[in-house]
C-alpha atoms as a PDB file:
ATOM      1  CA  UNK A   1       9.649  42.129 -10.619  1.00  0.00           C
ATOM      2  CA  UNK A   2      12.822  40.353 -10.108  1.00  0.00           C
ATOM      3  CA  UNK A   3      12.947  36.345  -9.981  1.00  0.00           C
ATOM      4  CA  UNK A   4      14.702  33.484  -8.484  1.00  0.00           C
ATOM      5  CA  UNK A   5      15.412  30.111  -9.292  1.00  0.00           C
ATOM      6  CA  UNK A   6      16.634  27.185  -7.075  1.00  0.00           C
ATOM      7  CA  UNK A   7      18.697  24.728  -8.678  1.00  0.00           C
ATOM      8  CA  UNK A   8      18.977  21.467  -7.452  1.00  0.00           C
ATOM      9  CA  UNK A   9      20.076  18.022  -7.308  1.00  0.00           C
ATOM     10  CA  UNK A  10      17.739  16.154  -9.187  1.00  0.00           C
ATOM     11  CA  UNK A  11      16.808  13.738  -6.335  1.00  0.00           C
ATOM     12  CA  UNK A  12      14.015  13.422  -3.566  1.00  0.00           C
ATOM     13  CA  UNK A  13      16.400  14.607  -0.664  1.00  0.00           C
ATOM     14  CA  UNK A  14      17.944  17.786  -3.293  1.00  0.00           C
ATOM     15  CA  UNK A  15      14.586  19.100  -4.456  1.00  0.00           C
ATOM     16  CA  UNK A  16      13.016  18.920  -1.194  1.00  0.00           C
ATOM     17  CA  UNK A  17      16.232  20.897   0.202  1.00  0.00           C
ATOM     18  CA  UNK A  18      15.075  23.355  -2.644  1.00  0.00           C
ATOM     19  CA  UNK A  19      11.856  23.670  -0.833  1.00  0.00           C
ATOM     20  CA  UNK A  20      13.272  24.310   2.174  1.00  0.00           C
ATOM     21  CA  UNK A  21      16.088  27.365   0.887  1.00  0.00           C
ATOM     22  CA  UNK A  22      12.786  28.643  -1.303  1.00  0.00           C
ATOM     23  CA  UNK A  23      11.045  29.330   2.416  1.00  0.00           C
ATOM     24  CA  UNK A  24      13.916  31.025   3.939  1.00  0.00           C
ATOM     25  CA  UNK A  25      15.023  32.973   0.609  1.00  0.00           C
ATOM     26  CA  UNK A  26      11.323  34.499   0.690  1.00  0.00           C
ATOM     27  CA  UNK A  27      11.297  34.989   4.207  1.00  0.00           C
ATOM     28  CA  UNK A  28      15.293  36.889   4.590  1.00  0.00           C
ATOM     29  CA  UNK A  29      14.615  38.477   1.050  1.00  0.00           C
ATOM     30  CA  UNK A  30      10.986  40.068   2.274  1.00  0.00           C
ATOM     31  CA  UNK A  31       9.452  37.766  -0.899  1.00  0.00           C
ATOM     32  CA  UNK A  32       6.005  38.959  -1.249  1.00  0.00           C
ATOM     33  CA  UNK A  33       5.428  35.696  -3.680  1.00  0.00           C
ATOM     34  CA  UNK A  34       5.911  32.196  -3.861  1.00  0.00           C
ATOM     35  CA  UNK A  35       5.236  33.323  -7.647  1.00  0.00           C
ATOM     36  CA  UNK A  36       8.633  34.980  -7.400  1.00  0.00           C
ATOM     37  CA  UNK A  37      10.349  31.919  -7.060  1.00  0.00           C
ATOM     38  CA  UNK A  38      10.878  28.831  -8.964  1.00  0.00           C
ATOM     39  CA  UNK A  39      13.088  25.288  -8.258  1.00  0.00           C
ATOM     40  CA  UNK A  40      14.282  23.816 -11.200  1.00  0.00           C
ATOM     41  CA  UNK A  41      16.861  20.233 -11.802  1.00  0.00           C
ATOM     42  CA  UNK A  42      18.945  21.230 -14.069  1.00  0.00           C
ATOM     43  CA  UNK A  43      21.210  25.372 -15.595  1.00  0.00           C
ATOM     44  CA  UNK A  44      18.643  26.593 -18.529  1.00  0.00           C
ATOM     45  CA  UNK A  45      20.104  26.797 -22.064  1.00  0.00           C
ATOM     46  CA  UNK A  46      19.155  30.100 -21.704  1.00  0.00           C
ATOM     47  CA  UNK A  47      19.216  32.759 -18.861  1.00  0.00           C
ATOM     48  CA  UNK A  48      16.804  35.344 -18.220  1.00  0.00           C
ATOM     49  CA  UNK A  49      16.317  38.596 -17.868  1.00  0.00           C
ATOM     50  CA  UNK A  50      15.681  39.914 -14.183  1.00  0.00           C
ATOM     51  CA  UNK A  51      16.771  36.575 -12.459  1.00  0.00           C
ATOM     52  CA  UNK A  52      18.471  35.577 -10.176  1.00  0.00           C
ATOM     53  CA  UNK A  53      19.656  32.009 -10.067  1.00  0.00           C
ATOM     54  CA  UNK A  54      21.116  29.829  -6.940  1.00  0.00           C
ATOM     55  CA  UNK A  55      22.987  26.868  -7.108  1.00  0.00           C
ATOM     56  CA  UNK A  56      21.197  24.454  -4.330  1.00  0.00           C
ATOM     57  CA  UNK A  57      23.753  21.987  -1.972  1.00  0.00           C
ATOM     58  CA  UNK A  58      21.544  18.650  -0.957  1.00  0.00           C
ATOM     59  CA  UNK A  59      21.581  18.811   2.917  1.00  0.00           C
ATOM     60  CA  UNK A  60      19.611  15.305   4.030  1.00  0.00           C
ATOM     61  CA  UNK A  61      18.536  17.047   7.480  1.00  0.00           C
ATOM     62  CA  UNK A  62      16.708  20.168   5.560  1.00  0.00           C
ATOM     63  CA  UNK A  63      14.688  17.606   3.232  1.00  0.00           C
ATOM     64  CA  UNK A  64      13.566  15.319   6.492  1.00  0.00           C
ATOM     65  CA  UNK A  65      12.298  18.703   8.059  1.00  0.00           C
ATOM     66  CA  UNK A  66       9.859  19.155   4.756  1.00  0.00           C
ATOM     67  CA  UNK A  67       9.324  15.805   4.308  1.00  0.00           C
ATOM     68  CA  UNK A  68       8.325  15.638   8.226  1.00  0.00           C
ATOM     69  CA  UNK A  69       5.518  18.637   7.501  1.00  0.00           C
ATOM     70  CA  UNK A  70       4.561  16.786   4.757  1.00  0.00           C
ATOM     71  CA  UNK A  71       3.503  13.922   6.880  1.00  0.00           C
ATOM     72  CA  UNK A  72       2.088  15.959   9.543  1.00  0.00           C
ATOM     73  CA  UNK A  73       0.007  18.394   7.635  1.00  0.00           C
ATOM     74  CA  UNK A  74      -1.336  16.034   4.343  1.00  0.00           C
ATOM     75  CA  UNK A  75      -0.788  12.371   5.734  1.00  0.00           C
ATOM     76  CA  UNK A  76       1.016   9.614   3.963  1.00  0.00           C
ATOM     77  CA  UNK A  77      -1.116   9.191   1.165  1.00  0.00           C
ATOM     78  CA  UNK A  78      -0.337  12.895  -0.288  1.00  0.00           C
ATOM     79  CA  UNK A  79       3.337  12.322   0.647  1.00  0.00           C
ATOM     80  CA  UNK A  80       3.538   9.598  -1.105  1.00  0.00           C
ATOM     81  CA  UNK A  81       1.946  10.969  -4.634  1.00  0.00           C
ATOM     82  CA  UNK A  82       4.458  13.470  -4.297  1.00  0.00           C
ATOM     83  CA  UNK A  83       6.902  11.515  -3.743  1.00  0.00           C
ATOM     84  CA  UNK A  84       6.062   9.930  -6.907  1.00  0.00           C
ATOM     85  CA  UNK A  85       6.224  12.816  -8.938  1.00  0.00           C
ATOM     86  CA  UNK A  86       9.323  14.088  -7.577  1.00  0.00           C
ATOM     87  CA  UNK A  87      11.355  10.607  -9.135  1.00  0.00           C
ATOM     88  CA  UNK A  88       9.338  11.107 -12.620  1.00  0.00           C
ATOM     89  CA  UNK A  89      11.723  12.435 -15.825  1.00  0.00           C
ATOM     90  CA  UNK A  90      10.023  15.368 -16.236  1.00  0.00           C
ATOM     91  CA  UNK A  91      12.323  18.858 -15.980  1.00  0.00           C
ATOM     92  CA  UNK A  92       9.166  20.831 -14.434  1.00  0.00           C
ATOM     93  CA  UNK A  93       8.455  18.365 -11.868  1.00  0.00           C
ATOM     94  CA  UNK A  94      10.442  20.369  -8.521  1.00  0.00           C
ATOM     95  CA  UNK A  95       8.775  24.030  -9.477  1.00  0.00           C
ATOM     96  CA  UNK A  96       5.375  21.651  -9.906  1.00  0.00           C
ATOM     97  CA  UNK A  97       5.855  20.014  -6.574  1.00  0.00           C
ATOM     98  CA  UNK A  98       6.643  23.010  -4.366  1.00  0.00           C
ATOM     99  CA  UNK A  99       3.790  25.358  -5.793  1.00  0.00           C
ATOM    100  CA  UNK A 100       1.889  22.614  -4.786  1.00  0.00           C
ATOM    101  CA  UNK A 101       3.681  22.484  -1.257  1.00  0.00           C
ATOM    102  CA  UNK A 102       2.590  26.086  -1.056  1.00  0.00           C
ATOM    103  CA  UNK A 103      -0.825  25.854  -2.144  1.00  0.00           C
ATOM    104  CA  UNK A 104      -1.640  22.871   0.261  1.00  0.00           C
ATOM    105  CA  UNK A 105      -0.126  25.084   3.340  1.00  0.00           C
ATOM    106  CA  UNK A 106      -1.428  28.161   2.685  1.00  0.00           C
ATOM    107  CA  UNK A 107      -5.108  26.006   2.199  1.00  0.00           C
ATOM    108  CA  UNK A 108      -4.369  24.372   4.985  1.00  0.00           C
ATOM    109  CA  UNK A 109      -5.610  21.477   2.622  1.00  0.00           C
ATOM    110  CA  UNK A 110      -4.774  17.637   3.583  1.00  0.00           C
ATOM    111  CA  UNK A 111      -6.533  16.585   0.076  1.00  0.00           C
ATOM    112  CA  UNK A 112      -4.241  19.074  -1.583  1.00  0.00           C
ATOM    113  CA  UNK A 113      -3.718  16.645  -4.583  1.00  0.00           C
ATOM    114  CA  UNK A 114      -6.953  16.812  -5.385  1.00  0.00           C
ATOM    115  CA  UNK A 115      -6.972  20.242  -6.672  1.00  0.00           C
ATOM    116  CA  UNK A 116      -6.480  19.815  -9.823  1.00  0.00           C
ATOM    117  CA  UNK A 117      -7.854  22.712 -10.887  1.00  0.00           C
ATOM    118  CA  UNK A 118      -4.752  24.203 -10.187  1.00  0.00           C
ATOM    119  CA  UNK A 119      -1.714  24.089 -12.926  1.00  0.00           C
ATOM    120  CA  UNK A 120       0.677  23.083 -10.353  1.00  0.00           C
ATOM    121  CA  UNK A 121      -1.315  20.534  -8.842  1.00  0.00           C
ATOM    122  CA  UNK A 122      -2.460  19.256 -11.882  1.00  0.00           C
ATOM    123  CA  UNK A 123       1.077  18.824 -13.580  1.00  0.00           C
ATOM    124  CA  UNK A 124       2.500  17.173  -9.755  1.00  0.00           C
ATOM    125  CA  UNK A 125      -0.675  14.968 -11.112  1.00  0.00           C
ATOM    126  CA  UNK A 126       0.560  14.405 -14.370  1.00  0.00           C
ATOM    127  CA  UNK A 127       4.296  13.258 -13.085  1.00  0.00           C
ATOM    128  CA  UNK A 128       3.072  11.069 -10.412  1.00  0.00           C
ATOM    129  CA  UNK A 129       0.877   9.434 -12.315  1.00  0.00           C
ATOM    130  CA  UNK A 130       3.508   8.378 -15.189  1.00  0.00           C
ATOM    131  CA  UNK A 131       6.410   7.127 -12.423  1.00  0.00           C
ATOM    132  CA  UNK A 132       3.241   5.492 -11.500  1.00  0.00           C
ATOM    133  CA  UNK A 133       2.624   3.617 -14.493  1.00  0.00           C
ATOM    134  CA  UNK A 134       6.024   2.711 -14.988  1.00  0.00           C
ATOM    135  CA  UNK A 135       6.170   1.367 -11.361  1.00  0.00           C
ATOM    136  CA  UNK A 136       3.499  -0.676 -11.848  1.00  0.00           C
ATOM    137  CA  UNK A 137       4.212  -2.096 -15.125  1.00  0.00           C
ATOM    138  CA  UNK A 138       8.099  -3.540 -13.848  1.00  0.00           C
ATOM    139  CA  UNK A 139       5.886  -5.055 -11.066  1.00  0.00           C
ATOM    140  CA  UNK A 140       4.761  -7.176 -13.462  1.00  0.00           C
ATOM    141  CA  UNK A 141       7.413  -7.559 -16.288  1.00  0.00           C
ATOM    142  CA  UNK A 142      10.887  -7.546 -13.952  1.00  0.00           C
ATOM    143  CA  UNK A 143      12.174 -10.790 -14.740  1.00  0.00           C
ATOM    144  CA  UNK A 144      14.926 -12.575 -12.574  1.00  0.00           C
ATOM    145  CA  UNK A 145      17.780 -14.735 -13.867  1.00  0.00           C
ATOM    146  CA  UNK A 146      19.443 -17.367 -11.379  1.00  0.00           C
ATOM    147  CA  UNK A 147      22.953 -16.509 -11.735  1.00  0.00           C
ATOM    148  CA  UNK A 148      25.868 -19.659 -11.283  1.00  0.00           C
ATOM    149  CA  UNK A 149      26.132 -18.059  -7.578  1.00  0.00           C
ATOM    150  CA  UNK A 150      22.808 -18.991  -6.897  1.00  0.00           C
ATOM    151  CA  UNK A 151      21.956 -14.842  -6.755  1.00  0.00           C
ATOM    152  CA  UNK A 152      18.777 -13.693  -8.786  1.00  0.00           C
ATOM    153  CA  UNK A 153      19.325 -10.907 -10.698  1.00  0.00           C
ATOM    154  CA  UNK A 154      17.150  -8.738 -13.026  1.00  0.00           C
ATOM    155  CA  UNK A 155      17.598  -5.767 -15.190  1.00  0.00           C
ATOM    156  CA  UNK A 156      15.047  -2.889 -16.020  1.00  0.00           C
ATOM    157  CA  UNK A 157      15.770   0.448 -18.190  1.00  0.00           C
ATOM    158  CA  UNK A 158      13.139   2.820 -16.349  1.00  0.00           C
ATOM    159  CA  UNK A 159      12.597   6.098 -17.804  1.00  0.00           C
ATOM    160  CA  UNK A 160      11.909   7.313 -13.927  1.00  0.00           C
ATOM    161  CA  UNK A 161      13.559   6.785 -10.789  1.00  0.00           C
ATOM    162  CA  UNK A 162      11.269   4.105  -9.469  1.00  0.00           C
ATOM    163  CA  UNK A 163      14.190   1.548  -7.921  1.00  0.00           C
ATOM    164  CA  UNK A 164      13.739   3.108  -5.104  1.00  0.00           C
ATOM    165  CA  UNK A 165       9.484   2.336  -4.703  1.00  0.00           C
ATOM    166  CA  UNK A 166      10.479  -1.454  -6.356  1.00  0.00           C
ATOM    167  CA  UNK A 167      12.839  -2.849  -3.765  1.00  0.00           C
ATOM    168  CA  UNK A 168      10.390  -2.924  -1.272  1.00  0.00           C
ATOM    169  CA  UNK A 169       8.351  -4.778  -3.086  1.00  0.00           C
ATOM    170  CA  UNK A 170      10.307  -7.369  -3.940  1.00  0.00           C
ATOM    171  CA  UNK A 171      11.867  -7.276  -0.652  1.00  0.00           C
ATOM    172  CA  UNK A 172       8.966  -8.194   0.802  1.00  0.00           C
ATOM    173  CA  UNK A 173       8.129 -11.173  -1.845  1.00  0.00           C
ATOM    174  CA  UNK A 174      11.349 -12.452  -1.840  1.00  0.00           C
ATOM    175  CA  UNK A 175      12.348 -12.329   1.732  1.00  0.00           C
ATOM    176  CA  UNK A 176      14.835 -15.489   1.686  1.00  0.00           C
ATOM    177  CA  UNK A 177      16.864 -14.912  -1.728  1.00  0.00           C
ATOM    178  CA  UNK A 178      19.575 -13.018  -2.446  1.00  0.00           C
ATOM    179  CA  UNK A 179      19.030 -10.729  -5.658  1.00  0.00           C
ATOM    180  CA  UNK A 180      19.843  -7.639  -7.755  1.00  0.00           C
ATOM    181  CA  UNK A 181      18.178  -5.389  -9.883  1.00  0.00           C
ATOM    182  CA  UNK A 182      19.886  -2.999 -12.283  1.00  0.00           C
ATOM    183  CA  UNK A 183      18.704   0.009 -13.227  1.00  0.00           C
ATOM    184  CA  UNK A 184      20.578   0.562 -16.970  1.00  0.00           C
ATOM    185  CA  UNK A 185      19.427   3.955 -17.052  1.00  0.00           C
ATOM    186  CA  UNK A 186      20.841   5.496 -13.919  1.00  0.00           C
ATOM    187  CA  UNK A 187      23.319   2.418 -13.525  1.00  0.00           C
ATOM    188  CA  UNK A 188      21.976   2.381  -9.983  1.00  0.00           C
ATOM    189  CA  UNK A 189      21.913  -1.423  -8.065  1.00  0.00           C
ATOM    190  CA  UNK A 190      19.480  -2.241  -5.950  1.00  0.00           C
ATOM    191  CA  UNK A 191      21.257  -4.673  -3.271  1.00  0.00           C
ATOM    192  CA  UNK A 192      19.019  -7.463  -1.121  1.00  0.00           C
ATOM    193  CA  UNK A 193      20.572 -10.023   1.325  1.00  0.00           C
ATOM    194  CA  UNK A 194      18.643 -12.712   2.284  1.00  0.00           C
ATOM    195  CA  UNK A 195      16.508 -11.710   5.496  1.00  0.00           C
ATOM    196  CA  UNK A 196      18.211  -8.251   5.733  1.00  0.00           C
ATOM    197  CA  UNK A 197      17.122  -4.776   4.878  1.00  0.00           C
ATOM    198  CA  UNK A 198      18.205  -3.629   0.655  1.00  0.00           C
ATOM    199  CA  UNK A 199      20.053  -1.018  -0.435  1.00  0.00           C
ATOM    200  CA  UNK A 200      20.972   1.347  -3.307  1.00  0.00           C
ATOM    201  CA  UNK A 201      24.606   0.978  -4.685  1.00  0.00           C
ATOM    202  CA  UNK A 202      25.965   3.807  -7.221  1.00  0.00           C
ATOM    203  CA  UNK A 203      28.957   4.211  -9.463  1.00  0.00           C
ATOM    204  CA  UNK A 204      30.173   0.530  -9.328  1.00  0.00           C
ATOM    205  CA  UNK A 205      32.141  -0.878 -12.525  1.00  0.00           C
ATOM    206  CA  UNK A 206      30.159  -3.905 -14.375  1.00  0.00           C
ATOM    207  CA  UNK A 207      30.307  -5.857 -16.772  1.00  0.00           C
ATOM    208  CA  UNK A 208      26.883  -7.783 -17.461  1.00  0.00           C
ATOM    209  CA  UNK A 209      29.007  -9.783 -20.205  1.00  0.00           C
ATOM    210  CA  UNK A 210      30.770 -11.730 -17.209  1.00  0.00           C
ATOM    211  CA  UNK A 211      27.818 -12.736 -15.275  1.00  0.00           C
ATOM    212  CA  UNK A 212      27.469 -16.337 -15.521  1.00  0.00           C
ATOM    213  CA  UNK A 213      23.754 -18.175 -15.466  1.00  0.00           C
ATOM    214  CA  UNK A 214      23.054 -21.772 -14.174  1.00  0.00           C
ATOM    215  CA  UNK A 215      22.922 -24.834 -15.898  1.00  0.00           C
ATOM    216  CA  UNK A 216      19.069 -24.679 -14.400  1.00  0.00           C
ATOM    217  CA  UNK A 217      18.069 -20.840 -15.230  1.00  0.00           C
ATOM    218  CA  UNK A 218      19.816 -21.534 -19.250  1.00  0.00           C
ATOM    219  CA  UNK A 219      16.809 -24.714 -19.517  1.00  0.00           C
ATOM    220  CA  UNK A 220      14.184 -23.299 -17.493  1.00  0.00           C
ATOM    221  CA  UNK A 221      13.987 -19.916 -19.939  1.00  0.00           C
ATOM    222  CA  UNK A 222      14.304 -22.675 -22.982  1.00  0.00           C
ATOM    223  CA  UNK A 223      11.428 -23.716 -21.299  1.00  0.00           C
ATOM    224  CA  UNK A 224       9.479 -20.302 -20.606  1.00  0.00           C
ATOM    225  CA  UNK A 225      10.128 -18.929 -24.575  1.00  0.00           C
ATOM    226  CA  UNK A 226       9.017 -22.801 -25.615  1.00  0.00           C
ATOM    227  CA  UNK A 227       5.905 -22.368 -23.341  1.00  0.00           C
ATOM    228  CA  UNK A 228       5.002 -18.817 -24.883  1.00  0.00           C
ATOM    229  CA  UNK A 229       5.141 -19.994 -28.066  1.00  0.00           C
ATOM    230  CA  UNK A 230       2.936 -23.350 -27.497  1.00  0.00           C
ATOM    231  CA  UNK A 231      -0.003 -21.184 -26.132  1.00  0.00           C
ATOM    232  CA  UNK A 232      -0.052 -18.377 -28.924  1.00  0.00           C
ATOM    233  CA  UNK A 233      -3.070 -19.037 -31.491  1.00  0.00           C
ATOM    234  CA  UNK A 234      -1.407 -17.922 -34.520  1.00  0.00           C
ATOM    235  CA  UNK A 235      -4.608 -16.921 -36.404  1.00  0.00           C
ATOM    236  CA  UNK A 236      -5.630 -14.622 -33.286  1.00  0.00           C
ATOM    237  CA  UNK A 237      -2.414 -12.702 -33.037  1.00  0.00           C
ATOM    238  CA  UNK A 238      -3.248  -8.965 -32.448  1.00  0.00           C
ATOM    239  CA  UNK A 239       0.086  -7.061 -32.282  1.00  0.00           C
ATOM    240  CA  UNK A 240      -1.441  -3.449 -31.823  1.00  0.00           C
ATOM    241  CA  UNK A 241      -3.278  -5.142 -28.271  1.00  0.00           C
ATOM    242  CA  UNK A 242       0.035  -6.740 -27.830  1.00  0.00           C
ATOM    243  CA  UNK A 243       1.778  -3.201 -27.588  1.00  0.00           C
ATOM    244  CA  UNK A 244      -1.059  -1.778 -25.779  1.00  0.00           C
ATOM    245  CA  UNK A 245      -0.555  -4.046 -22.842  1.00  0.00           C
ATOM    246  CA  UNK A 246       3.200  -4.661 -22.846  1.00  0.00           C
ATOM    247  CA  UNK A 247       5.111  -1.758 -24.498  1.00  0.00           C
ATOM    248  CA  UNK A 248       8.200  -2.243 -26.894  1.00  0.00           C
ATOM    249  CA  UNK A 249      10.649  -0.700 -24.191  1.00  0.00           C
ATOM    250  CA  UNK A 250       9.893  -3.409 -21.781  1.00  0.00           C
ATOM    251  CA  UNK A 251      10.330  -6.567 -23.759  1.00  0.00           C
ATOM    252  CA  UNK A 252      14.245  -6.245 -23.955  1.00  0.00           C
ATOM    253  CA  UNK A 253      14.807  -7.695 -20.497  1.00  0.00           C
ATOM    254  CA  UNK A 254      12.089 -10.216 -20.792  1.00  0.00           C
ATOM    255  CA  UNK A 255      12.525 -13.699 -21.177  1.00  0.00           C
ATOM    256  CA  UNK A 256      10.139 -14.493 -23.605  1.00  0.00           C
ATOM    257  CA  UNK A 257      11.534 -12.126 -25.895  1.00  0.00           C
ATOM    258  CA  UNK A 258      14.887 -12.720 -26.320  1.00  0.00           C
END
């Protein structure tokens, strides 16, 4: 039986536009099965057989409609976990994600994500979960640098899209100050003025050689690395715990480890 597959932008707003042309593809092409079709991020190395592929155009309205019946028929919590695994690396996460769209709407199920008995679910699972981690992780190991402007700024290199789920965050910690954090990875800025809603710059030119730090931030991480080293117990030093609780890949933007 002849396939499909959606490609898309690999973003929240182009997968969920995936869902959306997936519906009405099934529904003008007399699609007996979801099964039939698949949404993928990215052209396979490799074509096959008895498929048709589609090249996907983001359209913001189509992915508010889903994301709207999302709300209304799960609740925010669901939305939310799938929202999760829809910024994780992974290249199977969109086909995960809208088998388990379909699942939880043909179930009429508002604990969908709880299934995870079911492959789809169960991978949707699996991505969430590891954005997840990640997010939680640069909660606690962003560190900010008080640039000569008096702006904070802070650098992470996240394997998954989570800039967008760790603005807010700060945001709301950090109401009063003015600060940056740059995603390395997909050279994405998040942008916050002080009192006033953040943002998500793309594509700008920089240069993290020319940003200058003040007199003040240059002695207070003197300070920080001297303080870590003062309260480590040499003959206790466990490096395999160490790694356990704060991975390798972090420790390059950390203070205490430069």
């Amino acid at each position: 039986m002849k396939e499909y597959i959606l490609i898309c932008e690999d973003s929240i707003e182009g997968i969920l536009t995936g869902v959306y042309e997936a519906y009405q593809l099934k529904k003008k092409m007399g699609i007996e099965s979801h099964d039939n079709i698949h949404l993928a991020t990215r052209q396979p190395d490799m074509q096959r057989l008895f498929t048709q592929y589609e090249q996907i155009q983001t359209d913001s309205e189509k992915a508010e409609k889903v994301i709207n019946t999302l709300v209304k028929q799960f609740g925010n919590e669901v939305w939310y976990q799938i929202s999760m695994a829809l910024v994780s690396c992974f290249d199977d996460k969109a086909d995960a994600v809208y088998h388990t769209i379909v699942l939880g709407l043909q179930l009429r199920d508002k604990k969908i994500t709880d299934r995870l008995q079911e492959d789809c679910v169960h991978r949707t699972f699996q991505c969430a979960r590891a954005s997840g981690n990640e997010l939680c992780h640069l909660k606690q190991f962003l560190r900010f640098a008080e640039l000569q402007n008096g702006i904070l700024y802070a650098k992470i290199d996240a394997k998954h899209h989570v800039l967008p789920y760790l603005m807010p965050h700060f945001a709301d910690r950090l109401p009063a100050d003015n600060f940056v954090i740059y995603d390395e990875n997909t050279q994405i800025f998040g942008l916050h003025a002080s009192y006033k809603k953040w943002y998500l710059m793309r594509g700008a030119d920089f240069d993290e050689d020319q940003l200058v730090y003040s007199e003040v931030e240059k002695e207070y991480q003197k300070l920080f690395q001297r303080f870590c080293e003062s309260i480590a117990i040499e003959a206790r030093v466990n490096p395999k715990l160490q790694r356990s609780m704060l991975p390798l890949r972090f420790r390059d933007n950390m203070t205490e480890f430069q």
